[in-house]
Protein backbone atom coordinates (compact mmCIF):
# COMPACT_ATOMS: atom_id res chain seq x y z
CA UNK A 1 15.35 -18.74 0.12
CA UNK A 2 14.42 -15.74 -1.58
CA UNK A 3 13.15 -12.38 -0.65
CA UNK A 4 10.14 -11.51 -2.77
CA UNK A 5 8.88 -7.76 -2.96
CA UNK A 6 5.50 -7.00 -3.78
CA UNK A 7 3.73 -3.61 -4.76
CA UNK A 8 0.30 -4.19 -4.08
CA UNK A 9 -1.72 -1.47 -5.88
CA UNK A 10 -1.44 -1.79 -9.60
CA UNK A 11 0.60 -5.03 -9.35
CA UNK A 12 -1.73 -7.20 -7.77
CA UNK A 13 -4.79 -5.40 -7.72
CA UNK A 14 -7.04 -4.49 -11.19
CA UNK A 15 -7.79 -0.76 -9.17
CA UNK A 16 -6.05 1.45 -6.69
CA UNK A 17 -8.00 0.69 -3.75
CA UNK A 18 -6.55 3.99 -1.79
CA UNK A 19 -9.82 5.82 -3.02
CA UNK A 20 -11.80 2.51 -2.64
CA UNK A 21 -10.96 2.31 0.40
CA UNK A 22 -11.73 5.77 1.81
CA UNK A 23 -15.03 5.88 -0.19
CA UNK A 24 -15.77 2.37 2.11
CA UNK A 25 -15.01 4.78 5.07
CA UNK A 26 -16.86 7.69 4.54
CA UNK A 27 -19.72 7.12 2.50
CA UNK A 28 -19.86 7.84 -1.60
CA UNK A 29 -21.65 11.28 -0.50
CA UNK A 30 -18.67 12.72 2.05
CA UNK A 31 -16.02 10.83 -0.90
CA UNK A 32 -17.17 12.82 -3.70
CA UNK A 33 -18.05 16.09 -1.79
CA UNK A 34 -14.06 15.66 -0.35
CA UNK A 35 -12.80 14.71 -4.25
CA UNK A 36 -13.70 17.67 -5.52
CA UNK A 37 -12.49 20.31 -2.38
CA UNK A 38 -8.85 18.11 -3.27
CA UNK A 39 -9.42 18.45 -6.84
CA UNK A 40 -6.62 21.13 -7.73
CA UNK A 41 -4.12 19.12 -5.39
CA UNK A 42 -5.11 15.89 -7.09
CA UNK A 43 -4.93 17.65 -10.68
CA UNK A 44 -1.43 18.79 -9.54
CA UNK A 45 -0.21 15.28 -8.84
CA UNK A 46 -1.34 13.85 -11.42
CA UNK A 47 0.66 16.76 -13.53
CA UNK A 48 3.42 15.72 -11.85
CA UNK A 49 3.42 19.51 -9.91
CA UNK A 50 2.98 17.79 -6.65
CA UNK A 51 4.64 14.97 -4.69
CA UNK A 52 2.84 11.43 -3.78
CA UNK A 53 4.10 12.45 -0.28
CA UNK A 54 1.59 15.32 0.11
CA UNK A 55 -1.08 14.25 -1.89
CA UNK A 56 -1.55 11.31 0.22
CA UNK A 57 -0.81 13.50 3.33
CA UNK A 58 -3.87 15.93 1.84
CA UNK A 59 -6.25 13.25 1.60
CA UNK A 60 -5.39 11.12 4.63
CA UNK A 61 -6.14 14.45 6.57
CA UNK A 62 -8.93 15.80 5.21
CA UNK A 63 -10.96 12.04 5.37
CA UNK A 64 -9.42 10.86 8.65
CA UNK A 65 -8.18 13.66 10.83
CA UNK A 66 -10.31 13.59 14.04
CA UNK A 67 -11.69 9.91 13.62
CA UNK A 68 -11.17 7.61 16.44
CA UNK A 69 -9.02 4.96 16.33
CA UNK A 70 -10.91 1.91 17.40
CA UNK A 71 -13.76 3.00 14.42
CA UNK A 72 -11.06 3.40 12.10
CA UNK A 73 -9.41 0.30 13.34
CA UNK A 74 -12.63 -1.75 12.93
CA UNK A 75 -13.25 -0.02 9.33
CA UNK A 76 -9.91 -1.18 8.34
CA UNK A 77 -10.50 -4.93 9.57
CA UNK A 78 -13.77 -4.91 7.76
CA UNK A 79 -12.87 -3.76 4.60
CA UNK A 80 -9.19 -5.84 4.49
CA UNK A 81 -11.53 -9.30 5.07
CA UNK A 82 -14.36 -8.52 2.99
CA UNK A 83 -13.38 -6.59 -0.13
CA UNK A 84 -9.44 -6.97 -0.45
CA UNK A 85 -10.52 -10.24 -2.26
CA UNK A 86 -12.87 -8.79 -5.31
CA UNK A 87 -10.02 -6.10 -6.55
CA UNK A 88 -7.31 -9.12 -6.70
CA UNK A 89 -5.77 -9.99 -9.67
CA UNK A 90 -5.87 -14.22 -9.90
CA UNK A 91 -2.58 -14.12 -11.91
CA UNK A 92 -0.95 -12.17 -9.25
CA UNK A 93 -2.10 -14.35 -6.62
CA UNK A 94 -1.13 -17.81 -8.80
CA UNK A 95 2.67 -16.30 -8.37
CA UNK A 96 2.33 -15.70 -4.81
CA UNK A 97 1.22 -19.16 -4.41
CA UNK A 98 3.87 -20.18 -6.34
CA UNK A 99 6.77 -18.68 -4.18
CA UNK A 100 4.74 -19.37 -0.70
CA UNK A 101 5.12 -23.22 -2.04
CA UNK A 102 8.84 -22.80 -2.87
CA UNK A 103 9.62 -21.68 0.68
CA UNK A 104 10.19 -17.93 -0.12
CA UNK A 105 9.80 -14.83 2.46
CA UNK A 106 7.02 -12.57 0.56
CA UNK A 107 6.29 -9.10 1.64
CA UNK A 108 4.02 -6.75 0.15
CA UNK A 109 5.69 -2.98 -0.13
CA UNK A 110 3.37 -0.16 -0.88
CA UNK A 111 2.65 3.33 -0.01
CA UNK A 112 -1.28 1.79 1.14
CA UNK A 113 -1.64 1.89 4.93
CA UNK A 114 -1.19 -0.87 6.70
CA UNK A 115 -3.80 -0.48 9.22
CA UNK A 116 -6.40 -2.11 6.66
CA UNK A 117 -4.03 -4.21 4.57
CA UNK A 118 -2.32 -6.11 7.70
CA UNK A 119 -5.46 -8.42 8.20
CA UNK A 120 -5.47 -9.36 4.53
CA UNK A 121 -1.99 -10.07 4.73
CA UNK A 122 -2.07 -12.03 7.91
CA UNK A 123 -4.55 -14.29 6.52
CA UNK A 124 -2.45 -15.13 2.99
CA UNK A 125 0.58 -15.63 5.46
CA UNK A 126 2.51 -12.39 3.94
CA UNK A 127 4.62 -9.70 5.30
CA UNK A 128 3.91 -6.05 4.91
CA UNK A 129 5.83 -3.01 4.84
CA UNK A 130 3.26 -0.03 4.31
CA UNK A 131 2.11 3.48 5.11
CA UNK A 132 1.52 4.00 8.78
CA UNK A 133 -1.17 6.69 9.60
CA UNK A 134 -0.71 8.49 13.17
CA UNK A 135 -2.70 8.18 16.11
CA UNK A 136 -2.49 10.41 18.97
CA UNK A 137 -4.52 9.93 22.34
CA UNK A 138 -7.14 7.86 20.38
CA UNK A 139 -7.93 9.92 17.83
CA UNK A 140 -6.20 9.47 14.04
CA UNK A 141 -4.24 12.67 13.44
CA UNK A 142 -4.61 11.92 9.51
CA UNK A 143 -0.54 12.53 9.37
CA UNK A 144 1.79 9.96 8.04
CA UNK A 145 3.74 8.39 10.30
CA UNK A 146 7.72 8.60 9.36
CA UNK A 147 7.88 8.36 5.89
CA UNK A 148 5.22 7.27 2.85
CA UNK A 149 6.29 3.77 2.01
CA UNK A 150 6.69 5.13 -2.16
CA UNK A 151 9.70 5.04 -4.03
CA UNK A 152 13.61 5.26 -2.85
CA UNK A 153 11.51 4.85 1.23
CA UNK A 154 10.46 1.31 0.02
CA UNK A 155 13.68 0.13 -0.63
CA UNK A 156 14.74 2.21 3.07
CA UNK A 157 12.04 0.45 4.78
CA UNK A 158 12.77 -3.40 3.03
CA UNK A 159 16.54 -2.35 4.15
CA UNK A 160 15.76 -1.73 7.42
CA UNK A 161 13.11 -4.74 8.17
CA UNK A 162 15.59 -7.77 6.60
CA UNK A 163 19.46 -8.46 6.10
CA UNK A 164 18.83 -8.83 2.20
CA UNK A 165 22.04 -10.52 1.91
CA UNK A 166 20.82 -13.06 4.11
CA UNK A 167 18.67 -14.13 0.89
CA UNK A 168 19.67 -16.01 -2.33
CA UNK A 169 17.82 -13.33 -4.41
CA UNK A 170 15.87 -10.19 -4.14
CA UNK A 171 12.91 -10.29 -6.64
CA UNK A 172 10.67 -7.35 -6.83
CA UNK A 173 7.17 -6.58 -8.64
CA UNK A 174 5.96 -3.56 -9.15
CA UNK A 175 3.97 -1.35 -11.89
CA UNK A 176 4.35 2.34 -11.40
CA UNK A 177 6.96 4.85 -10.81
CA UNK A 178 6.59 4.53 -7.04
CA UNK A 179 8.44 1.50 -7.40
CA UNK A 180 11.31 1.87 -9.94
CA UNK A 181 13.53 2.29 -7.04
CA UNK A 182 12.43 -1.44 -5.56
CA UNK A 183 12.87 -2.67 -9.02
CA UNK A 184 16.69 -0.95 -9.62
CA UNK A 185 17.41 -2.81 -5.86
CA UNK A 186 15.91 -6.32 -6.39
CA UNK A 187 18.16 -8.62 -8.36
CA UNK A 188 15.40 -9.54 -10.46
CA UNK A 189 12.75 -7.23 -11.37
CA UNK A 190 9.22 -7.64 -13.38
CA UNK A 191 7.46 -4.70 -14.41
CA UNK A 192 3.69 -4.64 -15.05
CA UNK A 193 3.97 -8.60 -15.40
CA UNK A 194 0.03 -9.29 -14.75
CA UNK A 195 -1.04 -6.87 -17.44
């Protein structure tokens, strides 16, 4: 049996559905009015002056921070059943199939939070390893909790969750520099391979 890695954003999606998926939250109005107070952070990431670490922290806290939980969790369930399925890419999901019929352990790794992918993933029969956001007394703080699932902390959290030696091969997707350390781990590694 082999362990198969998936990003999801980028690899098996045609969009990032981070911003997607806060604009579904919050209404196009409160997205665009919050895009543009995170502009120069945004701008900075994008020039590679900032980290994905505290962007993401940034704009999980100013969207979430003081939402409560059992909105947030209903949001998440919402959006993961109804609109996961229109950003997809079908090539993607023909491999997944593929492996799922071979008998392999897939698990989706990406920085995304898992509160809205789980659901998805639940229903194609997939594992996830993800983003956490934290919760405190109810409320969502709009912190990450531990570490952003991005990068070398992908192949930390795919560590930690499975005895990789326990499997024939790792094989790892992925389409961004948030995963080149997944790919430099996996035995075999495809880069952008549903372009």
């Amino acid at each position: 049996m082999n362990l198969v890695l998936f990003d999801f954003d980028g690899t098996i999606t045609r969009d990032d559905s981070l911003l997607e998926f806060v604009a579904y939250v919050v209404g196009f109005k409160k997205f665009f009015r919050g895009i543009l107070v995170l502009s120069p952070i945004l701008a900075a990431y994008k020039l590679g002056l900032t980290s994905n670490n505290f962007t993401r922290r940034k704009l999980l806290g100013h969207f979430f921070a003081g939402m409560s939980a059992d909105k947030f969790d209903k949001i998440c369930k919402k959006y993961s059943t109804t609109h996961i399925e229109d950003i997809l890419k079908q090539s993607a999901m023909d491999k997944i199939a593929s492996y799922k019929a071979a008998g392999d352990k897939i698990v989706i790794v990406t920085a995304s939070l898992e509160d809205w992918l789980r659901p998805w993933c639940e229903a194609q029969g997939l594992e996830l390893l993800g983003t956490k956001i934290r919760r405190k007394g109810g409320i969502i703080t709009g912190e990450i909790e531990g570490q952003n699932c991005y990068g070398a902390q992908k192949v930390a959290r795919v560590r930690a969750a499975y005895d990789v030696q326990a499997f024939d091969r790792v094989i790892a997707y992925g389409d961004s520099r948030g995963d080149r350390e997944m790919l430099e781990f996996a035995d075999e590694a495809h880069y952008k391979a549903f372009e």
